[in-house]
Every structure is written in structure tokens, then in C-alpha cells.
C-alpha atoms as a PDB file:
ATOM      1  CA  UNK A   1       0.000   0.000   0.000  1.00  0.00           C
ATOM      2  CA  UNK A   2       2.619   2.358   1.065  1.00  0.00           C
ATOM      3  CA  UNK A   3       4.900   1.595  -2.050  1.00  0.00           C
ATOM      4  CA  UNK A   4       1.467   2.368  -4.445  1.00  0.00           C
ATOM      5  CA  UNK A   5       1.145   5.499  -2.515  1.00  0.00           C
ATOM      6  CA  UNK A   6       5.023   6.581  -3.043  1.00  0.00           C
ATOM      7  CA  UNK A   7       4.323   5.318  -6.880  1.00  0.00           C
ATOM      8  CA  UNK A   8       1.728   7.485  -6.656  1.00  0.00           C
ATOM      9  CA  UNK A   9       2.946  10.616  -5.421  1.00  0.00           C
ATOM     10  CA  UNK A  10       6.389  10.363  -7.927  1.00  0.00           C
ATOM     11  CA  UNK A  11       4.007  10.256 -10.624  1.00  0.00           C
ATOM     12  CA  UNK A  12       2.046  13.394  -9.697  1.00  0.00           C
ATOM     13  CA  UNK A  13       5.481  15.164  -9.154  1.00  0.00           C
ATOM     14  CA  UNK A  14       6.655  14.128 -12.635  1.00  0.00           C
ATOM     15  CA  UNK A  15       3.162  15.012 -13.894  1.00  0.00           C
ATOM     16  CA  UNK A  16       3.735  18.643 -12.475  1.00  0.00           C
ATOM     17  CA  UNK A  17       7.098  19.272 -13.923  1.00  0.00           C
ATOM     18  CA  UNK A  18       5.987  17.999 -17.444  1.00  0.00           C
ATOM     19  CA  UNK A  19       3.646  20.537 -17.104  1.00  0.00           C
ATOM     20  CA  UNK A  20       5.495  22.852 -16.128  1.00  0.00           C
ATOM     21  CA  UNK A  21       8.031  22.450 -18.617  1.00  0.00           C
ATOM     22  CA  UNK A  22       5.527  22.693 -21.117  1.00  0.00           C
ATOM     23  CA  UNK A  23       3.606  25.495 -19.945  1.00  0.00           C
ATOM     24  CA  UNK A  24       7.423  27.645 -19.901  1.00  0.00           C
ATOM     25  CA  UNK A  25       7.541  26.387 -23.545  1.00  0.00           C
ATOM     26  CA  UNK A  26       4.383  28.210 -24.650  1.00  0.00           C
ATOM     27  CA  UNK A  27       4.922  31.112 -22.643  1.00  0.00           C
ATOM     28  CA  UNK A  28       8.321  32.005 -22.448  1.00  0.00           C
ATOM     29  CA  UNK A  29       9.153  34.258 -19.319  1.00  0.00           C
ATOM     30  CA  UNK A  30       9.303  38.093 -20.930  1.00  0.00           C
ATOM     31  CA  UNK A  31      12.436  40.447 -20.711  1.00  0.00           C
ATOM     32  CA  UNK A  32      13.121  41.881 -17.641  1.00  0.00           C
ATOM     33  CA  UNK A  33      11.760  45.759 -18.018  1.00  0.00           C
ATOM     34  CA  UNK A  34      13.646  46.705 -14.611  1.00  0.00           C
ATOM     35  CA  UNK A  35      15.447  49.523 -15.132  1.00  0.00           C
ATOM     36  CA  UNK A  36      17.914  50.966 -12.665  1.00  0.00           C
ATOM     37  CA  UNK A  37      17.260  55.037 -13.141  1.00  0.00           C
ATOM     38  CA  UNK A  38      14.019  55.393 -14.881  1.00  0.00           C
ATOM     39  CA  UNK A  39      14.685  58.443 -15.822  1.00  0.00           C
ATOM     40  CA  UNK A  40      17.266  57.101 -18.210  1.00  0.00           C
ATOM     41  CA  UNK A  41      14.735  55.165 -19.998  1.00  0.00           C
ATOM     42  CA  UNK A  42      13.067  55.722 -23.130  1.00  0.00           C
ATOM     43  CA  UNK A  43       9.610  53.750 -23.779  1.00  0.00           C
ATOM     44  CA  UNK A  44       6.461  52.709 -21.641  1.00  0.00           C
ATOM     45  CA  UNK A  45       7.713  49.699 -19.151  1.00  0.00           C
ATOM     46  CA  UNK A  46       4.423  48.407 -18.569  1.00  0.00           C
ATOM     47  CA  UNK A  47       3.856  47.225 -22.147  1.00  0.00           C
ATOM     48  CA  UNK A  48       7.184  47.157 -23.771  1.00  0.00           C
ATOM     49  CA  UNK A  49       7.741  43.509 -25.354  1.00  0.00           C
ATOM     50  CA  UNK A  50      11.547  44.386 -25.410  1.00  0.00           C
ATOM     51  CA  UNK A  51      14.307  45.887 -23.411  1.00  0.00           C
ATOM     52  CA  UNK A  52      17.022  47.152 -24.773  1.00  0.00           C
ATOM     53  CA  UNK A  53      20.422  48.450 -22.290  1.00  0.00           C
ATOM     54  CA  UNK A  54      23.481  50.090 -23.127  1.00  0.00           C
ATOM     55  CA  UNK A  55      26.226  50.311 -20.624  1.00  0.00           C
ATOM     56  CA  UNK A  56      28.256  53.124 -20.885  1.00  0.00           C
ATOM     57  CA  UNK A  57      30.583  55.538 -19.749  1.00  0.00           C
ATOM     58  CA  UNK A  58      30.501  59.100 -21.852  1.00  0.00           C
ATOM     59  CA  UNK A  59      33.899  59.656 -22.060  1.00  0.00           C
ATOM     60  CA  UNK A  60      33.819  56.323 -24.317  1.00  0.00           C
ATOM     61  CA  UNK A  61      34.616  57.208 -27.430  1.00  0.00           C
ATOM     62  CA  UNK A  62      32.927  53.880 -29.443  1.00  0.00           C
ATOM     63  CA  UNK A  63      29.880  54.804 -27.013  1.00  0.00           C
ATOM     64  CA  UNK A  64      29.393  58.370 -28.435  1.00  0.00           C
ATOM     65  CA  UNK A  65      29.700  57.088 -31.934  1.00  0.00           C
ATOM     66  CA  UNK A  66      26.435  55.141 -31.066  1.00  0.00           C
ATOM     67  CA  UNK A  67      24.561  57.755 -29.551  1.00  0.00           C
ATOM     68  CA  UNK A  68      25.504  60.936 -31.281  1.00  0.00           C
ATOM     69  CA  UNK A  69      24.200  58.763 -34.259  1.00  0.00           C
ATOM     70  CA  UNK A  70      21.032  57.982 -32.661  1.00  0.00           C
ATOM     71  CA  UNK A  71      20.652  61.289 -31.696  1.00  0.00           C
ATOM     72  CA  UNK A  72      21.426  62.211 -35.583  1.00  0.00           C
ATOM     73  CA  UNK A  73      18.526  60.331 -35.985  1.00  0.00           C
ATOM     74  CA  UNK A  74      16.200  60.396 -33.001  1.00  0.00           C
ATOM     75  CA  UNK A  75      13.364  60.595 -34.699  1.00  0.00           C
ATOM     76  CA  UNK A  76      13.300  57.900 -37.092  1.00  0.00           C
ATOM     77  CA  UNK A  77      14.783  55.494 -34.054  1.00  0.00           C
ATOM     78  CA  UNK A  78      11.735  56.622 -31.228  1.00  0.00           C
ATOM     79  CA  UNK A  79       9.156  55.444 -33.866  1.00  0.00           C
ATOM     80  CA  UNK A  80      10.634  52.478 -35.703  1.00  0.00           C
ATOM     81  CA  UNK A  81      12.217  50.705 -31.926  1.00  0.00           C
ATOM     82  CA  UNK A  82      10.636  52.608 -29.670  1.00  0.00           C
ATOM     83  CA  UNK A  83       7.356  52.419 -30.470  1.00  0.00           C
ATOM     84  CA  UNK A  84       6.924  50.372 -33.469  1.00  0.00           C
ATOM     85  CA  UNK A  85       8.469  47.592 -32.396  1.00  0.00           C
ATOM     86  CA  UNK A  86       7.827  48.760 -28.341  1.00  0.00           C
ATOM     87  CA  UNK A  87      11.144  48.630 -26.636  1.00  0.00           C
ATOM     88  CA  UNK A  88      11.860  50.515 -23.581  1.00  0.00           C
ATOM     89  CA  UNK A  89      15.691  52.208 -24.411  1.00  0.00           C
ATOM     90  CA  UNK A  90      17.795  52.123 -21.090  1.00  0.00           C
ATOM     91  CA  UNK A  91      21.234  54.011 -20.733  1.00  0.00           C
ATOM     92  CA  UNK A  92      23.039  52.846 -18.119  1.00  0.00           C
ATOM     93  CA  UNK A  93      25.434  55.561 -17.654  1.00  0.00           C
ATOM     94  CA  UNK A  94      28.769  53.972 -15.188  1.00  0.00           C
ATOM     95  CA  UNK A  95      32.094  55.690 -14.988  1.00  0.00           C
ATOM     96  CA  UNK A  96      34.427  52.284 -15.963  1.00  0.00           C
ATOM     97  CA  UNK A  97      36.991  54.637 -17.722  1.00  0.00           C
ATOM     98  CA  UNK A  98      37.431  56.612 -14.742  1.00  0.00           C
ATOM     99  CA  UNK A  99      37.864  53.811 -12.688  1.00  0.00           C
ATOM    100  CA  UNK A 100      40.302  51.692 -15.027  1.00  0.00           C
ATOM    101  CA  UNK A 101      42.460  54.693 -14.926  1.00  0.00           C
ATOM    102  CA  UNK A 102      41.559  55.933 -18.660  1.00  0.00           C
ATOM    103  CA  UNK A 103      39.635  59.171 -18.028  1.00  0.00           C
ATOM    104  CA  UNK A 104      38.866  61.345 -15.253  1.00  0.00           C
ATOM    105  CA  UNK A 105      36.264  63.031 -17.315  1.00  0.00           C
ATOM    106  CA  UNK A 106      34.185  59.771 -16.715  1.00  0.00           C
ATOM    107  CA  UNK A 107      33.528  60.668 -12.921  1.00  0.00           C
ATOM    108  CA  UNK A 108      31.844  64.304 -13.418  1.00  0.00           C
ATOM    109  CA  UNK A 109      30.536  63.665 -16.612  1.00  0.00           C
ATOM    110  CA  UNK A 110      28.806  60.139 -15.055  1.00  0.00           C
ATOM    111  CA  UNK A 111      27.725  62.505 -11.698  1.00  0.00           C
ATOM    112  CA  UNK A 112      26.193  65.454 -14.058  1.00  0.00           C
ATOM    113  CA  UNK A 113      24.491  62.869 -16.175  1.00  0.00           C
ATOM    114  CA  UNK A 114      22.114  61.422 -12.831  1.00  0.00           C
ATOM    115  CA  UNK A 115      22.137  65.217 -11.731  1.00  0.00           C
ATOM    116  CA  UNK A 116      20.374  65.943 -15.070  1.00  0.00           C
ATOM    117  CA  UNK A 117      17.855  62.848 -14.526  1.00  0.00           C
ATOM    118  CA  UNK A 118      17.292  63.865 -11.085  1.00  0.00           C
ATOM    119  CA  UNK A 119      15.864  66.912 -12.597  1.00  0.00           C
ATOM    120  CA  UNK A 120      13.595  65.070 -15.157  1.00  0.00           C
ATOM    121  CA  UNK A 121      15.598  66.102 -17.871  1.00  0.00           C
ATOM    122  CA  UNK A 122      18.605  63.496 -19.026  1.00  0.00           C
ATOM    123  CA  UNK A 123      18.140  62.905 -22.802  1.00  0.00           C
ATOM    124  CA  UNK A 124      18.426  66.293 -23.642  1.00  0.00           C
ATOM    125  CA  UNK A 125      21.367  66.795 -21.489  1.00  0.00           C
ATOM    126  CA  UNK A 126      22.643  63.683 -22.242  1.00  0.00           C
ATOM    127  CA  UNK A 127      22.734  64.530 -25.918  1.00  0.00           C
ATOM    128  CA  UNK A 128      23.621  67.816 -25.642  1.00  0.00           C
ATOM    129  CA  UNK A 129      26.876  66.886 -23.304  1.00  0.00           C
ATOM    130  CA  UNK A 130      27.794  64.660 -26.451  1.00  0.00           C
ATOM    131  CA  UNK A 131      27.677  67.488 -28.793  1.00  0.00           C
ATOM    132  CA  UNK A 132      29.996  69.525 -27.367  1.00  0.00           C
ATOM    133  CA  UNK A 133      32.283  66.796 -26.595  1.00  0.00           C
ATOM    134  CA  UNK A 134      32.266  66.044 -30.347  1.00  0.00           C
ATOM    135  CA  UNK A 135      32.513  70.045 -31.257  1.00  0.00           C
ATOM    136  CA  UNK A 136      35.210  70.654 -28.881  1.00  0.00           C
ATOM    137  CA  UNK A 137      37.230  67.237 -29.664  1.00  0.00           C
ATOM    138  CA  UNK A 138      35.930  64.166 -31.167  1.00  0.00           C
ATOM    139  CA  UNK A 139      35.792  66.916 -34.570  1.00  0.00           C
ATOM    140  CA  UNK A 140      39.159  67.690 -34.141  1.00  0.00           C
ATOM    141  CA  UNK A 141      40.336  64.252 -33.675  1.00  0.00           C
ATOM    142  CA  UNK A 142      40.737  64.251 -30.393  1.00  0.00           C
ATOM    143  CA  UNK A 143      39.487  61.250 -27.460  1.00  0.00           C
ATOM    144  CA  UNK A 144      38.229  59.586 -30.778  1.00  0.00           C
ATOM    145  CA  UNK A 145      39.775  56.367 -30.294  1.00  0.00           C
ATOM    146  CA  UNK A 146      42.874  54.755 -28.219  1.00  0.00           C
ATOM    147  CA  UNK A 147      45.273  55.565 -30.507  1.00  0.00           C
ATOM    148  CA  UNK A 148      44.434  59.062 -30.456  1.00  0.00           C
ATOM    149  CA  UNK A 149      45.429  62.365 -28.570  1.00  0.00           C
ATOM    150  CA  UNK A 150      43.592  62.177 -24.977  1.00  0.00           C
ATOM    151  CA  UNK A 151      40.797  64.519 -24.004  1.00  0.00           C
ATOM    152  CA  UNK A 152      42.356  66.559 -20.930  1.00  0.00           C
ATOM    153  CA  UNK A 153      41.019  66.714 -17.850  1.00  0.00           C
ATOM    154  CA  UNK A 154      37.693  69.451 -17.918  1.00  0.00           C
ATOM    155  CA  UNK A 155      36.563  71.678 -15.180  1.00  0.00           C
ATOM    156  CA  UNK A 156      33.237  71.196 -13.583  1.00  0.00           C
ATOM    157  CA  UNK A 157      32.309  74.069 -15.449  1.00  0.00           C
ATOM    158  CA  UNK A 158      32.502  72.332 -18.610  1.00  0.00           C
ATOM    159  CA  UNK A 159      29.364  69.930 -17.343  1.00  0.00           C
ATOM    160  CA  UNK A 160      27.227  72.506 -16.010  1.00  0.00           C
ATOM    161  CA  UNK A 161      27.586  75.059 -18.580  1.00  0.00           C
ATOM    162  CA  UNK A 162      26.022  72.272 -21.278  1.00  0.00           C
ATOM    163  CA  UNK A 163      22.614  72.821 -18.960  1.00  0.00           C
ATOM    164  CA  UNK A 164      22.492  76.377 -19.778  1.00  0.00           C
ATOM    165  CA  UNK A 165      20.463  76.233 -23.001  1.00  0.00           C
ATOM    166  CA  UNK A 166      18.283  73.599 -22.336  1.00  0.00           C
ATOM    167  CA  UNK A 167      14.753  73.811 -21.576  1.00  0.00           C
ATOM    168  CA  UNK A 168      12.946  72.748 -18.193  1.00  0.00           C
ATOM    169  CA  UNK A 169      16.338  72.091 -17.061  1.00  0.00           C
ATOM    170  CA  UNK A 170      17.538  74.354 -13.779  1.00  0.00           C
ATOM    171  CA  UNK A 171      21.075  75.738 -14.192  1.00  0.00           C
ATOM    172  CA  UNK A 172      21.676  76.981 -10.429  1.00  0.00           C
ATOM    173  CA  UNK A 173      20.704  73.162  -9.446  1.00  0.00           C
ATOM    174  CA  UNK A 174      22.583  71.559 -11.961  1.00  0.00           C
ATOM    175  CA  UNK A 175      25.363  73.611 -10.935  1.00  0.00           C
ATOM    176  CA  UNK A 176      25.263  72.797  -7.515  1.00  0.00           C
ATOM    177  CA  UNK A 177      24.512  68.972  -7.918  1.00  0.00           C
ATOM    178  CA  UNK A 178      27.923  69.034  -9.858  1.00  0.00           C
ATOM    179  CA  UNK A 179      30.138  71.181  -7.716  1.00  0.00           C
ATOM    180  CA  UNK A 180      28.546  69.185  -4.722  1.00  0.00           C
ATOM    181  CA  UNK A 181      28.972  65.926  -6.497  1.00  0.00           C
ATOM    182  CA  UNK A 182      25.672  65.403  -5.203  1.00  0.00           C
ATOM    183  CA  UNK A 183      24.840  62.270  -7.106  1.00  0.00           C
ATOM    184  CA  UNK A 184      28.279  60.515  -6.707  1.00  0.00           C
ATOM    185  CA  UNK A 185      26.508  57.418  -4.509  1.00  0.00           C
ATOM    186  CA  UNK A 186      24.028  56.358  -7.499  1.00  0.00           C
ATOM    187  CA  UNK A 187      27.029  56.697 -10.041  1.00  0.00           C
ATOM    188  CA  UNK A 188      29.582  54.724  -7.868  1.00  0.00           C
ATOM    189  CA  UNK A 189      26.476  52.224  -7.595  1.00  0.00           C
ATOM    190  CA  UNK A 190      25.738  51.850 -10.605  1.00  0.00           C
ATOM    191  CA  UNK A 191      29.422  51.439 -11.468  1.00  0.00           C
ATOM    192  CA  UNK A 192      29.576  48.342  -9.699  1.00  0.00           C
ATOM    193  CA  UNK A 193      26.242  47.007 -10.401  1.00  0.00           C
ATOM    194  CA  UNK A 194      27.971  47.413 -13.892  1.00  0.00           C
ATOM    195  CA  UNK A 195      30.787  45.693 -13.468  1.00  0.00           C
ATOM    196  CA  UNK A 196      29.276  42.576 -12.147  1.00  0.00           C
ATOM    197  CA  UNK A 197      27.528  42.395 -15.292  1.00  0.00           C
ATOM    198  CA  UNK A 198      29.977  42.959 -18.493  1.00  0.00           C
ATOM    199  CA  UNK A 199      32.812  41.740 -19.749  1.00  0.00           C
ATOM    200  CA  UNK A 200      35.420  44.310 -19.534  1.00  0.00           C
ATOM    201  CA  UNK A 201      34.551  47.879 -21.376  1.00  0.00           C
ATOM    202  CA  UNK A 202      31.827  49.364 -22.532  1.00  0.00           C
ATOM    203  CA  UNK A 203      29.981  49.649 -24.612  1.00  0.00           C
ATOM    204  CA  UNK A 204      28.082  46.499 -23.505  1.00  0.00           C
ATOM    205  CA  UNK A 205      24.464  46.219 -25.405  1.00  0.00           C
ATOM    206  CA  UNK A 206      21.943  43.668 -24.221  1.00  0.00           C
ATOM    207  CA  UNK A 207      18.849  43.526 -25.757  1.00  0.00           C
ATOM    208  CA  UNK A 208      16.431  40.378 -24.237  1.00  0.00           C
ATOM    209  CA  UNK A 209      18.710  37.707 -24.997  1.00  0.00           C
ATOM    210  CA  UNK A 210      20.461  39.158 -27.030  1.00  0.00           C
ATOM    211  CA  UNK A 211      24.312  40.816 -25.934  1.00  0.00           C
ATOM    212  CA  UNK A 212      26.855  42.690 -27.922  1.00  0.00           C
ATOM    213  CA  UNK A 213      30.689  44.161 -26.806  1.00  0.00           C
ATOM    214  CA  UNK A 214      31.431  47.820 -28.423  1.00  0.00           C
ATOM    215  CA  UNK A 215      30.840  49.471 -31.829  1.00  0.00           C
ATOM    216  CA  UNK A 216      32.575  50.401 -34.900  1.00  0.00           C
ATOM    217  CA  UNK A 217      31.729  53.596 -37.046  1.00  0.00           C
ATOM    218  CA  UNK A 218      33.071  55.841 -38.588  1.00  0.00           C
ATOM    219  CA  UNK A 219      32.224  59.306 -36.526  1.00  0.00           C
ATOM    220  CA  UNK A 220      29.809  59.420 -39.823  1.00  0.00           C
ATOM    221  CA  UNK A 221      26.183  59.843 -38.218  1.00  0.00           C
ATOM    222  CA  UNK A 222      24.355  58.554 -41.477  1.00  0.00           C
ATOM    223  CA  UNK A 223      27.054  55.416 -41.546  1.00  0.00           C
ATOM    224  CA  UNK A 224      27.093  54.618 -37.637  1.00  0.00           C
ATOM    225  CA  UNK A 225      23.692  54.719 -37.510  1.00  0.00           C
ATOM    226  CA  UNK A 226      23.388  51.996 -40.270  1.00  0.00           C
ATOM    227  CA  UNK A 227      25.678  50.405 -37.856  1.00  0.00           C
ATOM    228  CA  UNK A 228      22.714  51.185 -34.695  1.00  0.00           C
ATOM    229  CA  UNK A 229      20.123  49.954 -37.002  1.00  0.00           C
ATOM    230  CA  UNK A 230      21.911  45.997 -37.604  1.00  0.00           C
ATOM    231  CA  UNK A 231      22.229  45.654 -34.150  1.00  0.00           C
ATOM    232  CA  UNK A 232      18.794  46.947 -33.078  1.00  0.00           C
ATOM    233  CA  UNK A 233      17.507  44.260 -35.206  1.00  0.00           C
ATOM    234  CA  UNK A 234      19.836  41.961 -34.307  1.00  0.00           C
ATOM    235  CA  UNK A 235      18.202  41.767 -31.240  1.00  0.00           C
ATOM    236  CA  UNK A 236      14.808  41.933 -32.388  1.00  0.00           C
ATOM    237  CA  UNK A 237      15.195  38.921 -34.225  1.00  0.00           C
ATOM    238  CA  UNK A 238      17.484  37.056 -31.849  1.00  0.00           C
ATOM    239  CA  UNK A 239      14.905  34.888 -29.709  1.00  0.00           C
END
């Protein structure tokens, strides 16, 4: 009697993880849409099929190359990925460079960048900050790559002035946040959360299932952005 009972019972258990198995099979767990500023996001979390992360660091030079050509071309890439094909965009801005010892831009650039989503306001910073790193070096061939001459080392100034022209955004607060590195804990955070996660530099894309180490362009918006487009739907199609 006993031994029918065990019988029993180890078929029931079987049963259940048959089921179970099954059941996963037809409905695959979704992406996780958790994103670690959400301010830094780009895309409605609550009904997004896809997520799609960047780790970076803006004094990356193959980083910039990606977003200065998304930004060439922001609106084409908010209604194809963003909402076409409903991803939530997440930046997830770290200061590796700083900490490997290969820019000390990395740290008040990374602090100014969660100062600016503190305010409600990172994308246009964020895109802004990139423009005048490319007008005041990457043009002039400078920080572009590792081979090249090294961006020096920028006043706080340099961060806080960027938030000067741009809408909604408060200078005197911005200004402060900086000076007081007032948002060095999240960065420092982040950093490390980072770190756990990739495989050496950045840029590190992961998008679903899908994961991706650095990018190649050309500094040619038009060019790189072919470039953001294959590995947008690289992911897309990756399952």
C-alpha cells in the first residue's frame, strides 16, 4: 500500500514538472523591463515587449559614436524601436573609464548625467553633453579612439555650462549637484552594479537575450547609424 502510494505521489510530481516544462515552452518568461534610473529610460515599461540596455561611460569614445548617431537620428529610431516595435531604451550611464584609470572626465561627466535625470531632464542633457564633446574634440580628432590624442582633464564648469540652453532644465541646481557631487553614490552604484555584469569595457548592449561588446563607425552619423540599425535588429530577431 505504502509503495502504491510513493508510486503514486512520484508520478504526480513528474506530472507537475511535465507541465510545467511545457507550460514555460508556450509562454516564455518576458524580458526583464527593470530599469535601474528610470529616468534614463526611453519607452512605456508596462507594455514594452523588449528591453534594450546600453552600458556606458561618456567619455567612451565607441559609445558616443552610437549615440551621437542615434541622436542624428532620433526621430526615425523613437518610432521604428521605440514604439513600433515597443522597446523601452535604457542608458546605463557607469564611470568604468574613470575607474580603469583611462579618463577622469568619466567621474563628473557620469555625476552630471544622474544630476540631469534627477531633474527630469537626461536625454536632452545627455545629448547635448555629447555634442559639445564632439565640437570641442571628437571633430578635431581628439578622445576619438585609443590611438588618439587624450581629451584633458575638464573643469566642472565644462558639465554645467552644457545645462544652460536647455529647456525645463535648472542651471543653479545643476550647478550645484555638480560642484557638490551630489549624485556621486548612485554613479559609484551603478558602477559596480555594472561591473558585475559585463565583460570588460563598454559599450556592452543587451537587448532580451540578445548581448553585444562595443561598436565600430566611422564618426559618420548617417554610416554609424546603419551600424545602430543591424544591431537593433539583431536583437529583435534574436529569440
Amino acid at each position: 500500500m505504502q509503495k502504491a502510494i510513493r508510486i503514486g505521489a512520484l508520478v504526480l510530481v513528474v506530472g507537475f514538472l511535465v507541465t510545467l516544462v511545457v507550460f514555460n515552452a508556450i509562454n516564455p518568461a518576458g524580458p526583464d523591463m527593470d530599469t535601474w534610473n528610470a529616468a534614463m529610460s526611453k519607452g512605456d515599461k508596462d507594455t514594452a515587449k523588449h528591453h534594450f540596455v546600453m552600458y556606458t561611460d561618456i567619455f567612451c569614445p565607441y559609445c558616443d559614436k552610437f549615440s551621437d548617431a542615434v541622436a542624428a537620428n532620433l526621430e526615425d529610431f523613437e518610432q521604428h524601436y521605440i514604439k513600433d516595435e515597443n522597446v523601452l531604451f535604457e542608458i546605463r550611464v557607469t564611470d568604468i573609464n574613470y575607474v580603469n584609470g583611462h579618463s577622469n572626465n568619466s567621474k563628473p561627466a557620469g555625476i552630471a548625467a544622474y544630476c540631469a535625470a534627477r531633474e527630469g531632464n537626461f536625454w536632452d542633457y545627455y545629448y547635448a553633453l555629447l555634442a559639445q564633446i564632439f565640437e570641442d574634440y571628437h571633430s578635431k580628432g581628439i578622445g576619438v579612439d585609443k590611438t588618439s590624442p587624450k581629451i584633458p582633464d575638464l573643469e566642472k564648469s565644462f558639465f554645467y555650462h552644457v545645462a544652460k540652453d536647455i529647456d525645463g532644465l535648472d542651471y543653479e541646481k545643476m550647478k550645484s549637484c555638480i560642484n557638490n557631487e551630489e549624485t556621486l553614490s548612485e554613479l559609484d552604484t551603478n558602477t559596480r552594479k555594472a561591473q558585475s555584469k559585463i565583460n570588460g569595457g563598454v559599450p556592452r548592449f543587451v537587448f532580451d537575450k540578445y548581448t553585444a561588446d562595443g561598436f565600430y563607425g566611422n564618426w559618420n552619423t548617417d554610416n554609424d547609424y546603419k551600424q545602430v540599425k543591424l544591431l537593433m535588429d539583431a536583437g529583435l530577431t534574436t529569440k
